[in-house]
C-alpha atoms as a PDB file:
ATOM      1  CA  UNK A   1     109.302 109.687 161.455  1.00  0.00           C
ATOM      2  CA  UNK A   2     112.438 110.018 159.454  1.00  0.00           C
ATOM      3  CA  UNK A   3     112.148 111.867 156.297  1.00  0.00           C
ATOM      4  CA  UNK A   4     115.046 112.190 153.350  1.00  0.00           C
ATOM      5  CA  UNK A   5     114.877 114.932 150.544  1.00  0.00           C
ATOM      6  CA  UNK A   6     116.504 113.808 147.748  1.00  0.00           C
ATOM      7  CA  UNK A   7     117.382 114.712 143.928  1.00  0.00           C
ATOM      8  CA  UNK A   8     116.857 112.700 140.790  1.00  0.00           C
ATOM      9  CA  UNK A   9     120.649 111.946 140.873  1.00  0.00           C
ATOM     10  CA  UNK A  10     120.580 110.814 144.014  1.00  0.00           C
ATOM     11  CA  UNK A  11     117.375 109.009 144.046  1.00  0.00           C
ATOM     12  CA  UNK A  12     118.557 106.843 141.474  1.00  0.00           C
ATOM     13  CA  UNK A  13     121.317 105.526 144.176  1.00  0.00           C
ATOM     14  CA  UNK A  14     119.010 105.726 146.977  1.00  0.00           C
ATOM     15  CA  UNK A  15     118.879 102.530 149.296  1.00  0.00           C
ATOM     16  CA  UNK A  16     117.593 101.900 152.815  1.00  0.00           C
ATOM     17  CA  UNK A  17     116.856  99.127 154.965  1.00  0.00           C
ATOM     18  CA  UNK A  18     114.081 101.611 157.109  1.00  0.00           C
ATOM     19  CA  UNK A  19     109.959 100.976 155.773  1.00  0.00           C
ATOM     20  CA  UNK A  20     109.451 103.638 153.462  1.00  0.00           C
ATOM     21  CA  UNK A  21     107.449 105.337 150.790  1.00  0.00           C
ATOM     22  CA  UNK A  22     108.578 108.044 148.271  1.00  0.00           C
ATOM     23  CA  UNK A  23     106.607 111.078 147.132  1.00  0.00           C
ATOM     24  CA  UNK A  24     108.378 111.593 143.484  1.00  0.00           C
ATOM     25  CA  UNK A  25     108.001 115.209 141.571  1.00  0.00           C
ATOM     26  CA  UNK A  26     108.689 115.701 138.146  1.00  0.00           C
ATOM     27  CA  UNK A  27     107.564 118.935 136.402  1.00  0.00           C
ATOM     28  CA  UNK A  28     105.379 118.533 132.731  1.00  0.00           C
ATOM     29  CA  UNK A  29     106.438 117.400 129.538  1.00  0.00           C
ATOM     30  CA  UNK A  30     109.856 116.372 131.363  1.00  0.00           C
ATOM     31  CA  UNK A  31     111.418 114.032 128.637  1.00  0.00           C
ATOM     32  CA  UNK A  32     113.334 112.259 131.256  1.00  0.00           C
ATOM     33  CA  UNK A  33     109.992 110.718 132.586  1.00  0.00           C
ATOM     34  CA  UNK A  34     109.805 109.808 136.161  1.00  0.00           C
ATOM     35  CA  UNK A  35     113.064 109.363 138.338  1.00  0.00           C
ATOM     36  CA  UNK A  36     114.481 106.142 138.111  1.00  0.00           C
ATOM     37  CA  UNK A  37     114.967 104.102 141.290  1.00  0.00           C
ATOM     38  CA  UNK A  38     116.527 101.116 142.441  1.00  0.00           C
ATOM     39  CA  UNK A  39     114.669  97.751 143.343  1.00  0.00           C
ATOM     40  CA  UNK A  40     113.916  98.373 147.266  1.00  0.00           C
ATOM     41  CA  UNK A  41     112.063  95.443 149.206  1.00  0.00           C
ATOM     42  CA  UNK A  42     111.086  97.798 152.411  1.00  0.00           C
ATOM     43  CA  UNK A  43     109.880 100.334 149.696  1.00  0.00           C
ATOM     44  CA  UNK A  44     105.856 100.044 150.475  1.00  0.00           C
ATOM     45  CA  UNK A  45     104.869 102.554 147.501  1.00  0.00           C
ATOM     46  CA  UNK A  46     105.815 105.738 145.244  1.00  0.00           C
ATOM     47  CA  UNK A  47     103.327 108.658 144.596  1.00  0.00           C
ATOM     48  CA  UNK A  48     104.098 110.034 141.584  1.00  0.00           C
ATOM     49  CA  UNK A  49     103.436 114.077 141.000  1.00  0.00           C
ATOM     50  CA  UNK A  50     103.634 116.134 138.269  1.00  0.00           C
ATOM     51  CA  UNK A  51     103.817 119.793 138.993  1.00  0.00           C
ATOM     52  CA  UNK A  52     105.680 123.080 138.128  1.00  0.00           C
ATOM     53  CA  UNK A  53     108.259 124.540 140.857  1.00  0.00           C
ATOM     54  CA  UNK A  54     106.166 127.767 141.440  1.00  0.00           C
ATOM     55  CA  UNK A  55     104.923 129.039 144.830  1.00  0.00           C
ATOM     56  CA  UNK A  56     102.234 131.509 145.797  1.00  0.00           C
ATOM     57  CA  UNK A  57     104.309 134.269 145.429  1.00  0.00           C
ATOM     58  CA  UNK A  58     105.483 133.537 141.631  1.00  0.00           C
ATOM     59  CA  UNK A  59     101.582 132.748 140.614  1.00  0.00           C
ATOM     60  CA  UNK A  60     100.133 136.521 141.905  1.00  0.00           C
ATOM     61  CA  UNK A  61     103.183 138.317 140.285  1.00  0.00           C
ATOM     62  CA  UNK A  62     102.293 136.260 137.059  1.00  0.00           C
ATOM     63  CA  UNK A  63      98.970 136.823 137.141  1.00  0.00           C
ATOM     64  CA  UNK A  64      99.876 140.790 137.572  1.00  0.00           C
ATOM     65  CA  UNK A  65     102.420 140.927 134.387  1.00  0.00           C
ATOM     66  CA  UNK A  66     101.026 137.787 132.516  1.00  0.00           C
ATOM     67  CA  UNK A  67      97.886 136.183 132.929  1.00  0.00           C
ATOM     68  CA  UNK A  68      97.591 134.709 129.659  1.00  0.00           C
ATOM     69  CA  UNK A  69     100.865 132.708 130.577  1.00  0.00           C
ATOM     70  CA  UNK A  70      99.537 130.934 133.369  1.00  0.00           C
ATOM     71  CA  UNK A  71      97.192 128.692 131.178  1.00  0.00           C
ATOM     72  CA  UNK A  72     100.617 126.808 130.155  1.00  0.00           C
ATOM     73  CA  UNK A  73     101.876 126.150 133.920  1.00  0.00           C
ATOM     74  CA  UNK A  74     100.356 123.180 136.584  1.00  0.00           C
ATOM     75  CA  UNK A  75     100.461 124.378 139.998  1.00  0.00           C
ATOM     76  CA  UNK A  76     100.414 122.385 143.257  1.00  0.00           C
ATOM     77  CA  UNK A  77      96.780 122.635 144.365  1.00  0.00           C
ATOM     78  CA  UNK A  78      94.319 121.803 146.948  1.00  0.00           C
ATOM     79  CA  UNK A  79      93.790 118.357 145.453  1.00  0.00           C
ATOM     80  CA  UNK A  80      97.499 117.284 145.186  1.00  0.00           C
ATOM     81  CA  UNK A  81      97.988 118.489 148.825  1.00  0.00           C
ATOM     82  CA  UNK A  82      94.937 115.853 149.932  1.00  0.00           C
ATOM     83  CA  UNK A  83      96.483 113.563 147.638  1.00  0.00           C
ATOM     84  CA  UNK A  84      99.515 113.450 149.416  1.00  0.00           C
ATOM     85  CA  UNK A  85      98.382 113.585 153.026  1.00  0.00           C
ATOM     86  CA  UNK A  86      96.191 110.471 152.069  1.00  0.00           C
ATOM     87  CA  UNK A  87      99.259 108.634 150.701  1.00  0.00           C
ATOM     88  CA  UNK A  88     101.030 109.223 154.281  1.00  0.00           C
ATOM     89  CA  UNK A  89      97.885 108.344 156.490  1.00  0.00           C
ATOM     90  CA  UNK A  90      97.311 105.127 154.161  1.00  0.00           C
ATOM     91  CA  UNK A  91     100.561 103.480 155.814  1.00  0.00           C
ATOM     92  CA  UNK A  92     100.692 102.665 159.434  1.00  0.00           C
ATOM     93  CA  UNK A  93     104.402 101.413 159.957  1.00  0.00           C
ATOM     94  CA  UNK A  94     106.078 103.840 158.122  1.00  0.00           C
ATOM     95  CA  UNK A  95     109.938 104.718 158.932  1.00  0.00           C
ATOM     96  CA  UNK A  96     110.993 106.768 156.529  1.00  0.00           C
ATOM     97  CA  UNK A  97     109.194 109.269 153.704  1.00  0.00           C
ATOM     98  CA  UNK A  98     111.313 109.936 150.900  1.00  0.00           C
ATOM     99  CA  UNK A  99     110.464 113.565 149.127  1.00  0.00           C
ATOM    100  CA  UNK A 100     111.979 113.519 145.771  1.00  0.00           C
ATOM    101  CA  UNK A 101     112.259 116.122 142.568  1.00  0.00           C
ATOM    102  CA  UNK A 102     114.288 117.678 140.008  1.00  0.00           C
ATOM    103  CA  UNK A 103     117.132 119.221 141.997  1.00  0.00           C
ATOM    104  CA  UNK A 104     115.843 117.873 145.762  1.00  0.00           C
ATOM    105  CA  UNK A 105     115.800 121.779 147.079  1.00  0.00           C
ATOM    106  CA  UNK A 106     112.341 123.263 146.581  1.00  0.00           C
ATOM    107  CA  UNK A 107     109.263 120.799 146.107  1.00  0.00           C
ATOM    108  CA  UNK A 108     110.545 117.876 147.412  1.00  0.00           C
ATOM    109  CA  UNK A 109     111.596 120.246 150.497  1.00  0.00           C
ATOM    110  CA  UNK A 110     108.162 121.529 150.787  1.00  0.00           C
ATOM    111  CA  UNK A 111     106.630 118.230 151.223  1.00  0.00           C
ATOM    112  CA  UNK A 112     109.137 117.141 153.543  1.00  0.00           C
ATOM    113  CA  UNK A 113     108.649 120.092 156.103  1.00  0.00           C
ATOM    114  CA  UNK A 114     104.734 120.206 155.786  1.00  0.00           C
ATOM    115  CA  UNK A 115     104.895 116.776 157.021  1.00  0.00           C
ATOM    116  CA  UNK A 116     107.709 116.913 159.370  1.00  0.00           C
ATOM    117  CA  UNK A 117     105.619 119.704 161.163  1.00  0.00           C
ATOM    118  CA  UNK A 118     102.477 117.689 160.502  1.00  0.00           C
ATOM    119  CA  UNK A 119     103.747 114.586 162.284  1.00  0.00           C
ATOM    120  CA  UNK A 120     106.671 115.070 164.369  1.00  0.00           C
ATOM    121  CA  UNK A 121     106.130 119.068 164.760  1.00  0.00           C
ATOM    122  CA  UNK A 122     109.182 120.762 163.797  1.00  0.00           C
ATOM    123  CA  UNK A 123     110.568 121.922 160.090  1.00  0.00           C
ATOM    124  CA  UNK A 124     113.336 123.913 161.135  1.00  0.00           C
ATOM    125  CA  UNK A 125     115.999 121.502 159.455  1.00  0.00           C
ATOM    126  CA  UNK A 126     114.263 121.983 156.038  1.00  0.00           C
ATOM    127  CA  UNK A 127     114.153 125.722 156.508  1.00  0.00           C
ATOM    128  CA  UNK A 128     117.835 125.746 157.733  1.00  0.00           C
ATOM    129  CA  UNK A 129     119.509 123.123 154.178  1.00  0.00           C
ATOM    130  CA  UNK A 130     116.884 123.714 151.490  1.00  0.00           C
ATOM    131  CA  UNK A 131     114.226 125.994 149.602  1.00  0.00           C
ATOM    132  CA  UNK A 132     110.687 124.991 150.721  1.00  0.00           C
ATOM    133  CA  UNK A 133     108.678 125.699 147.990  1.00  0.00           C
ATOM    134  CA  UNK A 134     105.805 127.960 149.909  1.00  0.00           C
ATOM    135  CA  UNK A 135     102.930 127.068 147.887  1.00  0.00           C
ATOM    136  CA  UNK A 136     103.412 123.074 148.290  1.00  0.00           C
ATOM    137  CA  UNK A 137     104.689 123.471 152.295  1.00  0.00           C
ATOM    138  CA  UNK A 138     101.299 125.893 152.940  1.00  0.00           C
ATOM    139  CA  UNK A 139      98.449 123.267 151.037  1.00  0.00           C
ATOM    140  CA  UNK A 140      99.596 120.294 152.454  1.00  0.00           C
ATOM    141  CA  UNK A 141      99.469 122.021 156.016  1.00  0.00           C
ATOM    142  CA  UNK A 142      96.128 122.888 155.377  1.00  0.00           C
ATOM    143  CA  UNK A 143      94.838 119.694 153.918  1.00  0.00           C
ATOM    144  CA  UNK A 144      96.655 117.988 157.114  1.00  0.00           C
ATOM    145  CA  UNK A 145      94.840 120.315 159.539  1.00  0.00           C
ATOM    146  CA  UNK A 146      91.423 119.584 158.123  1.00  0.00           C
ATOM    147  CA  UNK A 147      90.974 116.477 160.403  1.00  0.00           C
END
């Protein structure tokens, strides 16, 4: 499986002849909306998550300095992790998973290497070129380990 992490600049240029879905993050109250993307015949679907760029480690100190602030923050979750891993099992001939968010360097990265490691068992190139966010990439493992 192929898998592309990409920006909301670049998404919006994004084309591809491979079978592919997209995974699209966007954090609240963005006034931009979701990213835009081109027309795309062998595109089979778009998940479309709205989340806050935090990971595990962000959340405790938080909760140490600032609890009352956390009531104004979504976090990735247990749910949104199953969410995704049922997206990805619900296509068969699959090519190509697009990750996509803000800047294409911490969420969209952290869904990319969960599943890279879920399906063809190595996230070393995410590691290596981006930011995985740790709270997305750790979930989604889980939730993909459950069966």
């Amino acid at each position: 499986m192929d898998f592309e992490v990409l920006s909301r600049r670049e998404i919006k240029d994004f084309h591809t002849s491979k079978r592919h879905i997209v995974i699209s993050v966007m954090a609240p109250g963005d006034s931009d909306g979701h990213a835009k993307m081109p027309n795309n015949k062998n595109r089979m679907d778009i998940l479309f998550m709205i989340f806050h760029d935090w990971n595990g480690r962000d959340m405790r100190m938080m909760k140490k300095s600032n609890a009352s602030m956390l009531e104004n923050f979504v976090f990735f979750n247990r749910e949104m992790a199953k969410q995704i891993v049922e997206f990805v099992r619900s296509f068969a001939d699959l090519e190509l998973i697009v990750c996509q968010c803000e800047a294409g360097i911490s969420r969209s990265a952290g869904i990319a290497a969960a599943l890279a490691k879920c399906i063809n068992g190595d996230d070393t190139y995410y590691f290596k070129h981006f930011l995985p966010n740790t709270l997305v990439y750790s979930l989604i493992m889980k939730e993909w380990n459950k069966r």
